[in-house]
Protein backbone atom coordinates (compact mmCIF):
# COMPACT_ATOMS: atom_id res chain seq x y z
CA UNK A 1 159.52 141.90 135.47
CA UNK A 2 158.72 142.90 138.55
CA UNK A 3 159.38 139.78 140.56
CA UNK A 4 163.20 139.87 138.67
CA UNK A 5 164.11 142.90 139.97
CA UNK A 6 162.91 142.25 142.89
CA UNK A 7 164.93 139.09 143.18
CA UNK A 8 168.19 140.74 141.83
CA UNK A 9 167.56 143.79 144.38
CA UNK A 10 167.57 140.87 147.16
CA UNK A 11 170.53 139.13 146.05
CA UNK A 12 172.64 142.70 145.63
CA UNK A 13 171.45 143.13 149.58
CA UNK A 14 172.56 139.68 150.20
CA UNK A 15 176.20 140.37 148.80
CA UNK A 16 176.32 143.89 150.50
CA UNK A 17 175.15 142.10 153.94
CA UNK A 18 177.96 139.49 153.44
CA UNK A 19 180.83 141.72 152.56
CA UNK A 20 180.03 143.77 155.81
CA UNK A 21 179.77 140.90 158.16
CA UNK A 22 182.81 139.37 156.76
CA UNK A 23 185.02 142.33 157.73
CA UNK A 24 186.50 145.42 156.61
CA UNK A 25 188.76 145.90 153.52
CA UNK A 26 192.22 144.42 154.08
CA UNK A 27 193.97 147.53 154.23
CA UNK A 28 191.79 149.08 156.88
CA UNK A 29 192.36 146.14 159.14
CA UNK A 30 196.40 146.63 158.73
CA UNK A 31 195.98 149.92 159.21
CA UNK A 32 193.86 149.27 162.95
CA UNK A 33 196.38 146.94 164.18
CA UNK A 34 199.41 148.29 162.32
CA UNK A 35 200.50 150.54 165.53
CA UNK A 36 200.12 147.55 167.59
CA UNK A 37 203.46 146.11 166.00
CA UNK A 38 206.72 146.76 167.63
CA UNK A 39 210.24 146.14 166.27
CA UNK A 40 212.20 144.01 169.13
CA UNK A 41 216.55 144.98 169.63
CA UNK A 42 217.90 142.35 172.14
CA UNK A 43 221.87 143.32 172.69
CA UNK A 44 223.77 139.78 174.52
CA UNK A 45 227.14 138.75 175.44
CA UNK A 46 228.36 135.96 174.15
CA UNK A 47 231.41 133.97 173.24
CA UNK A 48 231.95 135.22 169.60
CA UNK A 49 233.15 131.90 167.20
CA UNK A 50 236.83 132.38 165.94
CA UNK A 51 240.84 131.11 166.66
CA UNK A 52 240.62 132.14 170.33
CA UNK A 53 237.24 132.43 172.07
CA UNK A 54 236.13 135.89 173.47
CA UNK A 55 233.27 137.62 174.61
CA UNK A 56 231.43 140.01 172.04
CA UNK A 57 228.90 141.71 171.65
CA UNK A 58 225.93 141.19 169.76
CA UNK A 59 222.40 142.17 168.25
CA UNK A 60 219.40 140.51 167.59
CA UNK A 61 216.06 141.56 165.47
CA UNK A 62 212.69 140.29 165.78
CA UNK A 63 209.43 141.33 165.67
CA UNK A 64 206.47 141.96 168.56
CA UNK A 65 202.91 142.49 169.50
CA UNK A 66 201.70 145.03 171.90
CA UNK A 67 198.61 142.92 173.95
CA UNK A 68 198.25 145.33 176.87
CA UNK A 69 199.35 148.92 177.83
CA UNK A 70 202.37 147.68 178.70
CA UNK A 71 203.23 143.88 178.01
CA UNK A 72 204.44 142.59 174.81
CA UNK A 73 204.45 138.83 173.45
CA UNK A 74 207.78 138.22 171.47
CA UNK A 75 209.71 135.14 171.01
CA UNK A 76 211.60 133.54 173.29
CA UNK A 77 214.66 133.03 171.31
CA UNK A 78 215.12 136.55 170.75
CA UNK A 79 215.33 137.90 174.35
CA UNK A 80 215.92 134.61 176.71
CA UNK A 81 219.96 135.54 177.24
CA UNK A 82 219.55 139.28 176.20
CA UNK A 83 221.11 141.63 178.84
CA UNK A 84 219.10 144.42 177.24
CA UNK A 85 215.77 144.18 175.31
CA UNK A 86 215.11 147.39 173.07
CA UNK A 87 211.17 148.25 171.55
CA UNK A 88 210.49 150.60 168.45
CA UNK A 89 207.07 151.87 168.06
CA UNK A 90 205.87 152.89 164.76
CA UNK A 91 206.02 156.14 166.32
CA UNK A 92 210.08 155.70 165.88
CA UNK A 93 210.03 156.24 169.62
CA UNK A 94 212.52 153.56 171.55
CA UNK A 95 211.72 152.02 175.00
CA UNK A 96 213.21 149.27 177.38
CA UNK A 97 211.72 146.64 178.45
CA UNK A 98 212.23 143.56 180.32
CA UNK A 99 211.29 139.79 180.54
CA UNK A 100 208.56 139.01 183.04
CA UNK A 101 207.92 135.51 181.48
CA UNK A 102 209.13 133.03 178.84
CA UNK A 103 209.08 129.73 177.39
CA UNK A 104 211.36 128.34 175.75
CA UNK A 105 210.32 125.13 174.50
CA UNK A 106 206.86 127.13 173.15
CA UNK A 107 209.41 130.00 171.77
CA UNK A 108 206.62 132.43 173.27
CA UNK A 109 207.74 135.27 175.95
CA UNK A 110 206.62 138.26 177.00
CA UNK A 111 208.14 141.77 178.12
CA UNK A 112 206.88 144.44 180.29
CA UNK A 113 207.95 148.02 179.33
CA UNK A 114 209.58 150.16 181.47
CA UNK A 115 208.01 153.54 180.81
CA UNK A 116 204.76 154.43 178.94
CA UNK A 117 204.22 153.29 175.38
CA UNK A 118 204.30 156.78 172.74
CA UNK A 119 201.05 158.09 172.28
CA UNK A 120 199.21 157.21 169.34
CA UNK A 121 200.50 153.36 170.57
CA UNK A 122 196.99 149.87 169.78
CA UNK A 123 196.49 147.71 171.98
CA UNK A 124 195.70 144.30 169.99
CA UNK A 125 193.17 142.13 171.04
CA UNK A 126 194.44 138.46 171.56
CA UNK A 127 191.86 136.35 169.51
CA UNK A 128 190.41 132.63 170.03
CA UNK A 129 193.26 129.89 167.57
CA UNK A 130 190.92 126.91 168.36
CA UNK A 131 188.36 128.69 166.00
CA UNK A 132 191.12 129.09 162.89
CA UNK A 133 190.55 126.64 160.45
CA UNK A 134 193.13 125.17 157.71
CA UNK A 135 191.80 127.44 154.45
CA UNK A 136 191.17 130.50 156.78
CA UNK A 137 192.83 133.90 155.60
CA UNK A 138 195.47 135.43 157.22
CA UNK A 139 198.15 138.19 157.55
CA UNK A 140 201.36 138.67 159.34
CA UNK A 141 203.54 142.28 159.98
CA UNK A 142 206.72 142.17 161.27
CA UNK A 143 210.23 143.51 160.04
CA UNK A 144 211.28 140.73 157.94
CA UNK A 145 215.16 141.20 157.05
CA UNK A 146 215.07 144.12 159.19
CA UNK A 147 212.25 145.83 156.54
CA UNK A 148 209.84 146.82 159.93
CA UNK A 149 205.85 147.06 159.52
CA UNK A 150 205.71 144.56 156.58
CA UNK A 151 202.33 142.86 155.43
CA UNK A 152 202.34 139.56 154.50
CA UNK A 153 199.72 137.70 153.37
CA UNK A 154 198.77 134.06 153.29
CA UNK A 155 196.50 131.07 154.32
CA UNK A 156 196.21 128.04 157.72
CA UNK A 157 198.18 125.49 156.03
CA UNK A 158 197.56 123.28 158.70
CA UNK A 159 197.39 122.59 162.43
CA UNK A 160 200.49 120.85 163.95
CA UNK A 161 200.32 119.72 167.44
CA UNK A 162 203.04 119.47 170.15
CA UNK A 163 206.25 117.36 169.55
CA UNK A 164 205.39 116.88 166.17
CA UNK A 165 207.25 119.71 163.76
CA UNK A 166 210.64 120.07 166.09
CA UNK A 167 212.01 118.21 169.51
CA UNK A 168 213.29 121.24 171.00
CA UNK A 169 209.65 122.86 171.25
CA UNK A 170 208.01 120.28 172.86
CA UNK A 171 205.50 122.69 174.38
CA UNK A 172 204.67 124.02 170.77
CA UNK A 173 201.52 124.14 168.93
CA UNK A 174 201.63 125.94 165.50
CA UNK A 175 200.03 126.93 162.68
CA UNK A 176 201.78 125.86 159.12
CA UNK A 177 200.91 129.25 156.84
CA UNK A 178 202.59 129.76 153.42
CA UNK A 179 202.82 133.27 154.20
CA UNK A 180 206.38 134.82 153.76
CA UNK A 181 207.94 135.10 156.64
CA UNK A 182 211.90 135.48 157.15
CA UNK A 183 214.06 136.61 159.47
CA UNK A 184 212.88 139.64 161.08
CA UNK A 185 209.52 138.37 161.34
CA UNK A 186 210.10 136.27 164.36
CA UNK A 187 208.02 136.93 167.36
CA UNK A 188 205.83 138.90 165.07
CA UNK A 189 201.74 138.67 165.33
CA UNK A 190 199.67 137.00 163.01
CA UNK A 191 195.99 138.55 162.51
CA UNK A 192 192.96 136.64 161.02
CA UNK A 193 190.66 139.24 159.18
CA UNK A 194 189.28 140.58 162.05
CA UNK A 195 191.99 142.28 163.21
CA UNK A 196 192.76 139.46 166.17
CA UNK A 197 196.12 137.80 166.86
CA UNK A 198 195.81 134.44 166.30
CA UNK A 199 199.81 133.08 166.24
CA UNK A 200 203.06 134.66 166.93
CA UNK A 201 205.45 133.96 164.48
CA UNK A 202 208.27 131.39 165.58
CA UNK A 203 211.74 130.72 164.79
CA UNK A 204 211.37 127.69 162.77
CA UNK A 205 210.59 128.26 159.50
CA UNK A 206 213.01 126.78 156.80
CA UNK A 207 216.63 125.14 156.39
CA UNK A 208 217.95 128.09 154.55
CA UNK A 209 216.72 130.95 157.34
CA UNK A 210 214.55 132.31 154.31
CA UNK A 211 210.81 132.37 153.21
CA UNK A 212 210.08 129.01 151.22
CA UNK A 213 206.49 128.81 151.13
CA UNK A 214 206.20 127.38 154.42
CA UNK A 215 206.14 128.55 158.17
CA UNK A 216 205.38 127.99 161.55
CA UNK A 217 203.09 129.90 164.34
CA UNK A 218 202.75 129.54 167.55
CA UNK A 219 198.95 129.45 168.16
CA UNK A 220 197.89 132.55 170.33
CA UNK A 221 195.93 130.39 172.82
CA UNK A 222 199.16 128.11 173.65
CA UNK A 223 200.54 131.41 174.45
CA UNK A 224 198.19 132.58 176.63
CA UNK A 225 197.86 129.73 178.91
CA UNK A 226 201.94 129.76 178.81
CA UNK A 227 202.88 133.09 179.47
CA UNK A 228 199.39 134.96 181.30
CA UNK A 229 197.66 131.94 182.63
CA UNK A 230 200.61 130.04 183.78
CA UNK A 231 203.32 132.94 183.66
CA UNK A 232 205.80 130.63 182.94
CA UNK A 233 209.36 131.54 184.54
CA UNK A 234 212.06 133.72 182.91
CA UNK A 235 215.31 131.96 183.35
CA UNK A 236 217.77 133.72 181.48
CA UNK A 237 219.96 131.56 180.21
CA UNK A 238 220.27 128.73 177.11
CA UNK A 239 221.26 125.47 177.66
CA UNK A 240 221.84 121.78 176.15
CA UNK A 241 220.62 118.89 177.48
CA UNK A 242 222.52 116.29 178.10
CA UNK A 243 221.75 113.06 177.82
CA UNK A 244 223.32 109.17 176.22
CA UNK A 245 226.48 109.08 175.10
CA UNK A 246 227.01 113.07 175.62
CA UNK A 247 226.95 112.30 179.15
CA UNK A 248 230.06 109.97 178.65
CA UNK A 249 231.72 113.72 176.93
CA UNK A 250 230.83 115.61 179.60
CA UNK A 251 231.83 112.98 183.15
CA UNK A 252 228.11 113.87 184.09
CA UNK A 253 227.57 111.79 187.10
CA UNK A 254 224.92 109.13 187.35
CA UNK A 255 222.06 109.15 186.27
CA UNK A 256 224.14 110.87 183.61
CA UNK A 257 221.79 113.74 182.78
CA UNK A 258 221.67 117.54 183.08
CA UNK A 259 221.56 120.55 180.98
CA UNK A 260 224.74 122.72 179.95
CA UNK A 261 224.02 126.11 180.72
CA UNK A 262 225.43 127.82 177.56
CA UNK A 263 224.88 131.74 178.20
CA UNK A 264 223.45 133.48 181.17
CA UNK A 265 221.58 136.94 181.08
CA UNK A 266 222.87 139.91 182.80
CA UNK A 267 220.93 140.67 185.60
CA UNK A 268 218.35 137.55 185.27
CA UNK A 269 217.24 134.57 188.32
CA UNK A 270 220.09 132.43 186.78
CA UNK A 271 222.85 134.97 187.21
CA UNK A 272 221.29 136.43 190.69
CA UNK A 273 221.65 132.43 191.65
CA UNK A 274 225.42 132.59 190.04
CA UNK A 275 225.04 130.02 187.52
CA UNK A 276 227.78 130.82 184.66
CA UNK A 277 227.96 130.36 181.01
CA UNK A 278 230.75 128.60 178.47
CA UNK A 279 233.48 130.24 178.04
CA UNK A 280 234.72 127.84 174.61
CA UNK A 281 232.95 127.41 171.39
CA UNK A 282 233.57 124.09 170.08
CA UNK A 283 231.44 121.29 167.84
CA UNK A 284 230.45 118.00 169.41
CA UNK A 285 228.62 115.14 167.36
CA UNK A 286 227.49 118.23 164.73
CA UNK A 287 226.26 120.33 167.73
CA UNK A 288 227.66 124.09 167.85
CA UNK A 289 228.17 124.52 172.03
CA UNK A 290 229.75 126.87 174.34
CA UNK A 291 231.33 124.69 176.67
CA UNK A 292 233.01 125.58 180.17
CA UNK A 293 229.71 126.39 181.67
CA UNK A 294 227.90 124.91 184.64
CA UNK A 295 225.86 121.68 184.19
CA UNK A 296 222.45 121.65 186.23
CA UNK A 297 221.94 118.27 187.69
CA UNK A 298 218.54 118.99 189.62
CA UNK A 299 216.68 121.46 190.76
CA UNK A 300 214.48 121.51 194.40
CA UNK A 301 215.90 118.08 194.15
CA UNK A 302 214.33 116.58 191.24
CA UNK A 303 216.88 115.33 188.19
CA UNK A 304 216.61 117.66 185.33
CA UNK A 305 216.00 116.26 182.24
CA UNK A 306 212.99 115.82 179.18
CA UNK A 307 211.00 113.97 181.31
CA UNK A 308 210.87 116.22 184.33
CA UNK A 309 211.02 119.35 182.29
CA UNK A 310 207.89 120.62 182.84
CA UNK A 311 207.36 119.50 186.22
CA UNK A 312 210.20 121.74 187.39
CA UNK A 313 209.07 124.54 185.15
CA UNK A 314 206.27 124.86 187.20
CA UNK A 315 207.51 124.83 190.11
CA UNK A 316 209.95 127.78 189.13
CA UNK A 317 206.64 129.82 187.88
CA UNK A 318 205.17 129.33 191.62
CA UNK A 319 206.18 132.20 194.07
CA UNK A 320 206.46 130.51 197.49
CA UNK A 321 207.31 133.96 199.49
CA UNK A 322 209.40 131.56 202.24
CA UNK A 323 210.71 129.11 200.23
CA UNK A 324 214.47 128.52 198.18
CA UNK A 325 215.35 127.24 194.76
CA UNK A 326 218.00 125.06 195.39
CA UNK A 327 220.12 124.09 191.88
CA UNK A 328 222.74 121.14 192.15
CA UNK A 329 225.13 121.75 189.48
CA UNK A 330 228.49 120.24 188.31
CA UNK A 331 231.35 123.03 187.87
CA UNK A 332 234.83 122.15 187.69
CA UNK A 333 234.16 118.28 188.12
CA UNK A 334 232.66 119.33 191.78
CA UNK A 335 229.37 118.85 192.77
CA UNK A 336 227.64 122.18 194.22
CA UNK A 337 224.16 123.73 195.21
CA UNK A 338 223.01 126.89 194.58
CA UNK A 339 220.47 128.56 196.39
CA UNK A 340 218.33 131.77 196.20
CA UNK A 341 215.03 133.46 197.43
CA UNK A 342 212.50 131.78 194.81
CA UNK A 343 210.79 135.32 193.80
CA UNK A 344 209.57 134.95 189.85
């Protein structure tokens, strides 16, 4: 008798040891890293889509992560052409902030506020993705449709490496999670159990815009080599790249390649260098474009295309205090270079 009790009192140890080194209850971790969690406002001009193309106005919602006292990892998509970038703390308290870096084919960026976060503000500690597992639990907060501070919870689908879930983030490693995420969630964090970020929620998640079981991460140590390792450059502005038989649409010179620069951000490198945006929406070969815009042929000399893509991003992330960037770009069917102080 005294042997069994002696067992079970060893095994109810055992269980109370393991629930404490696995972590606290779920709702005490939300509630640690809750405050951490910003709601993200970027306000953009942009040719609004109608009979007769004009410049409007308009809003974007996402989701961020507060990683330091005063830099915040977001998505790219949501503030890469904003002329303003708005924060809300849980506090309700509003700041501005600006991009310092982003990266747009890794949808990752991240903002620097402009004033003090509110009191009462968490820092979030930015934890280790190459030791998440597919089966490990996780959570995600965000605003989904707008609904700010939601909990979500799911599980690591799966691991999906570079160029292999979507062409236009060639940079990208995610996470697949069949957590619910929908718009509003974008640029959000996503904790393991320990309170750590492990992903920030991307842009691609579904056909329909909505939460279908599946959804896509960016893993948080892809976006700290991008964006505080690297610093990857802020550019301001979307583009297309051109390429094929588009270049034949577009009387792109040879070798026939370039990027359309689409939108340009008040105030950003690409408007200080005087690169401009489309002026027409129109669809070519199922592809929604403003057209009317510059077309970037090279940059410091080297063609721009998918190829040299990352070459020249790195060279726009390097500060060389003496040096130019010099941008050869086709505007008006003339062929002209831009050049400015290269200060990231």
């Amino acid at each position: 008798m005294k042997t069994r009790m002696l067992a079970m009192l060893i095994l109810a140890l055992g269980s109370f040891w393991a629930s404490t080194a696995e972590g606290q209850p779920l709702r005490e971790v939300f509630k640690q890293v809750n405050p951490s969690v910003v709601v993200i406002k970027s306000i953009q001009t942009e040719v609004i889509a109608g009979p007769q193309s004009q410049l409007g106005i308009t809003a974007d919602l996402g989701s961020g992560v507060l990683i330091s006292p005063d830099e915040i990892i977001t998505a790219a998509h949501l503030v890469e052409t904003a002329d303003t970038v708005y924060v809300e703390f849980s506090s309700g308290e509003i700041l501005v902030a600006r991009v310092i870096a982003s990266e747009p084919a890794a949808d990752v960026a991240l903002l620097k506020l402009v004033s003090s976060p509110p009191s009462g503000s968490v820092v979030a500690k930015l934890g280790d993705s190459d030791k998440v597992e597919v089966g490990d639990q996780i959570f995600i907060v965000g605003a989904p449709q707008g609904l700010s501070w939601t909990l979500t919870v799911g599980y690591i689908s799966a691991r999906r490496r570079p160029n292999t879930v979507y062409s236009g983030l060639s940079l990208a490693e995610f996470f697949q999670t069949d957590a619910s995420i929908n718009q509003g969630n974008s640029g959000g964090p996503m904790f393991n159990m320990a309170g750590e970020i492990v992903g920030i929620v991307s842009a691609i998640i579904s056909k329909s815009g909505g939460s279908e079981g599946l959804g896509f991460v960016a893993t948080s140590n892809m976006a700290r080599q991008l964006l505080l390792n690297r610093r990857s450059s802020w550019s301001g502005i979307s583009g297309y790249l051109i390429a094929g038989k588009s270049s034949k649409i577009f009387n792109v010179p040879p070798p026939g390649e370039g990027m359309l620069v689409q939108h340009v951000a008040k105030g950003s490198p690409a408007a200080l260098i005087g690169l401009k945006g489309g002026t027409t929406r129109a669809t070519i070969e199922g592809e929604d474009l403003v057209l009317g815009g510059d077309i970037i042929l090279a940059v410091q000399g080297i063609p721009l295309n998918i190829k040299n893509y990352e070459e020249i991003r790195g060279i726009l992330s390097r500060h060389h205090p003496e040096g130019f960037i010099r941008v050869k770009i086709l505007r008006g069917g003339e062929q002209l270079e831009l050049k400015a102080v290269n200060s990231p």
